[in-house]
Protein backbone atom coordinates (compact mmCIF):
# COMPACT_ATOMS: atom_id res chain seq x y z
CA UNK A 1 0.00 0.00 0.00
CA UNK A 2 1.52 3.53 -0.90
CA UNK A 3 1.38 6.02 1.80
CA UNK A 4 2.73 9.87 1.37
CA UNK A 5 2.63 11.12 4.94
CA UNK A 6 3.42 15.28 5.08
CA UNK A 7 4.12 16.87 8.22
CA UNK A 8 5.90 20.23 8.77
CA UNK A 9 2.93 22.90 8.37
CA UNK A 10 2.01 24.71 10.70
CA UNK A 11 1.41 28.51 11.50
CA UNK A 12 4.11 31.45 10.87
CA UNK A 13 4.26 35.00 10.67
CA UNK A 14 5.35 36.56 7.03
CA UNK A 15 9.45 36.24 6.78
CA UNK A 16 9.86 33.34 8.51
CA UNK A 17 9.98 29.84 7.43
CA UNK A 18 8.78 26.51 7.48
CA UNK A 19 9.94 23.41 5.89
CA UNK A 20 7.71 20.16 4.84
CA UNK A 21 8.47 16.81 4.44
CA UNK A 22 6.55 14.17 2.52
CA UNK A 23 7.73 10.31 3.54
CA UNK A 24 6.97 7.57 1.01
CA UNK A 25 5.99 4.34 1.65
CA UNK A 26 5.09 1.31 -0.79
CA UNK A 27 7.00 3.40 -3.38
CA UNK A 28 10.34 3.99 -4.23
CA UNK A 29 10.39 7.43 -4.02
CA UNK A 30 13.85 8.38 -5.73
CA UNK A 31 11.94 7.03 -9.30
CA UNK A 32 8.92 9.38 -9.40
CA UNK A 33 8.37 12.78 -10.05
CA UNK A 34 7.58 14.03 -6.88
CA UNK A 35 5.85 17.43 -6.47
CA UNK A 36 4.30 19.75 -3.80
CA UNK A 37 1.03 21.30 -5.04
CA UNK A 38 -0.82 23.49 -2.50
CA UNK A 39 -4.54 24.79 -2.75
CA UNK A 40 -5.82 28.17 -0.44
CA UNK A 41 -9.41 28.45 0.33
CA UNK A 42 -11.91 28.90 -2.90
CA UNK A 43 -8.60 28.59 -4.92
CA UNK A 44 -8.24 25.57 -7.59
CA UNK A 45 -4.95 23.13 -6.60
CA UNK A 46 -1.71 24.55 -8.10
CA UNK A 47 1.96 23.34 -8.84
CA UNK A 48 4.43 24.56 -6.47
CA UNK A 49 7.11 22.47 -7.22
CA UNK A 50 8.41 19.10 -8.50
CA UNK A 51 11.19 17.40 -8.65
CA UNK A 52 12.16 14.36 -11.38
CA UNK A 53 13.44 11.06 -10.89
CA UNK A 54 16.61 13.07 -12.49
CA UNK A 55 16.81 15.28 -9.93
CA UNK A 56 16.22 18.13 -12.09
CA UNK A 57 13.42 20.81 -10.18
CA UNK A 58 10.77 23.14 -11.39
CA UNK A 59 9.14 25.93 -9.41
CA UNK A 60 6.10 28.20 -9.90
CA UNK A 61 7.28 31.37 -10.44
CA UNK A 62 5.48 32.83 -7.09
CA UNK A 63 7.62 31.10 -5.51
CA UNK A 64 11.42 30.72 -7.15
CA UNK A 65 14.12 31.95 -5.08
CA UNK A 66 11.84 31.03 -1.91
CA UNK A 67 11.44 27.77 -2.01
CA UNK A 68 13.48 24.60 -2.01
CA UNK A 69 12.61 21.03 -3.16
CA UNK A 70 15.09 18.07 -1.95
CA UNK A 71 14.82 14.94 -0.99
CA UNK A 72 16.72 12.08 0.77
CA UNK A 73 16.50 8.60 -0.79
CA UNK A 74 17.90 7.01 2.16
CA UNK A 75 14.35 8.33 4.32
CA UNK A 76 13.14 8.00 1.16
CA UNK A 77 11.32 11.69 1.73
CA UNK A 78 11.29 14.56 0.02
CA UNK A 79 11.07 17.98 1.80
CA UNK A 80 9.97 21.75 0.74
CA UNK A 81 12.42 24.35 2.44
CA UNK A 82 10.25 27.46 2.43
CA UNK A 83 11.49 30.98 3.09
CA UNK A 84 10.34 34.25 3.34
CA UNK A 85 6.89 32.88 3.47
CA UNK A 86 3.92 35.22 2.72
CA UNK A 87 0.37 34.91 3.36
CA UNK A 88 -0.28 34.66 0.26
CA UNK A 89 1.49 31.27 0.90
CA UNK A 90 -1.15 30.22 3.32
CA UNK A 91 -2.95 26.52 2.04
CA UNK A 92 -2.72 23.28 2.45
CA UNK A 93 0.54 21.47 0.73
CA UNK A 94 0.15 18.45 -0.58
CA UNK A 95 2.85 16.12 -1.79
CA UNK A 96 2.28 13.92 -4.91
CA UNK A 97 4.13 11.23 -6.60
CA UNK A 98 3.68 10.39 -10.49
CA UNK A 99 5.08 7.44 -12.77
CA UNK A 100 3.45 6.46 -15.56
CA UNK A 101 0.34 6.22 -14.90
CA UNK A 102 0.47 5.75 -11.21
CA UNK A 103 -0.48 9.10 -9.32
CA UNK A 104 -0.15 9.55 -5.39
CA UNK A 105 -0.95 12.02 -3.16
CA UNK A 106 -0.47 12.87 0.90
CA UNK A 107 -3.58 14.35 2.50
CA UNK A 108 -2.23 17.44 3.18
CA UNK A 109 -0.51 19.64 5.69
CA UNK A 110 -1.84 23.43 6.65
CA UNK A 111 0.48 26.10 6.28
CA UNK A 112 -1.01 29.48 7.64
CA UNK A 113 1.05 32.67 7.22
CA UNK A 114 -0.48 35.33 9.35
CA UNK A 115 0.94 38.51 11.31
């Protein structure tokens, strides 16, 4: 059974950061794409960022030279470093993992960025 677990969110005040992590299970992570969508309230789920089995990474543009996609194929997890959060960063992350025509996702973890 695959499993994406996310954990990190949680609730910060604009400039500060946060950083998620998304642990695989029943999957070898390191050969998907794995990506970190988020969706804000009465918004439609968007791309944040992914990362290929190549290692090669692709951002949204709201948030390049914020955030950071890595991962660690020993955990087998993958982790968002986010920085300089703003609210306008506030949703709930969700990590995915694609191959073919197999498509996973986490249920979610609530970042909040609020002053």
């Amino acid at each position: 059974q695959v499993q994406l677990v996310e954990s990190g969110g949680g609730l910060v005040q604009p400039g500060e950061s946060l950083r998620l992590s998304c642990a695989a299970s029943g999957i070898i992570s390191r050969l998907y794409a794995m990506g970190w969508y988020r969706q804000a309230p009465g918004k439609q789920r968007e791309l944040v960022a992914t990362m290929r089995s190549s290692g090669s990474t692709n951002y949204a543009d709201s948030v390049k030279g914020r955030f950071t996609n890595s991962r660690d194929n020993a955990k087998n997890t993958v982790y968002l470093q986010m920085n300089s959060l703003k609210p306008e960063d506030t949703a709930v992350y969700y990590c995915n993992a694609h191959l073919d025509s197999y498509d996973y996702w986490g249920q979610g973890t609530q970042v909040t960025v609020s002053s």
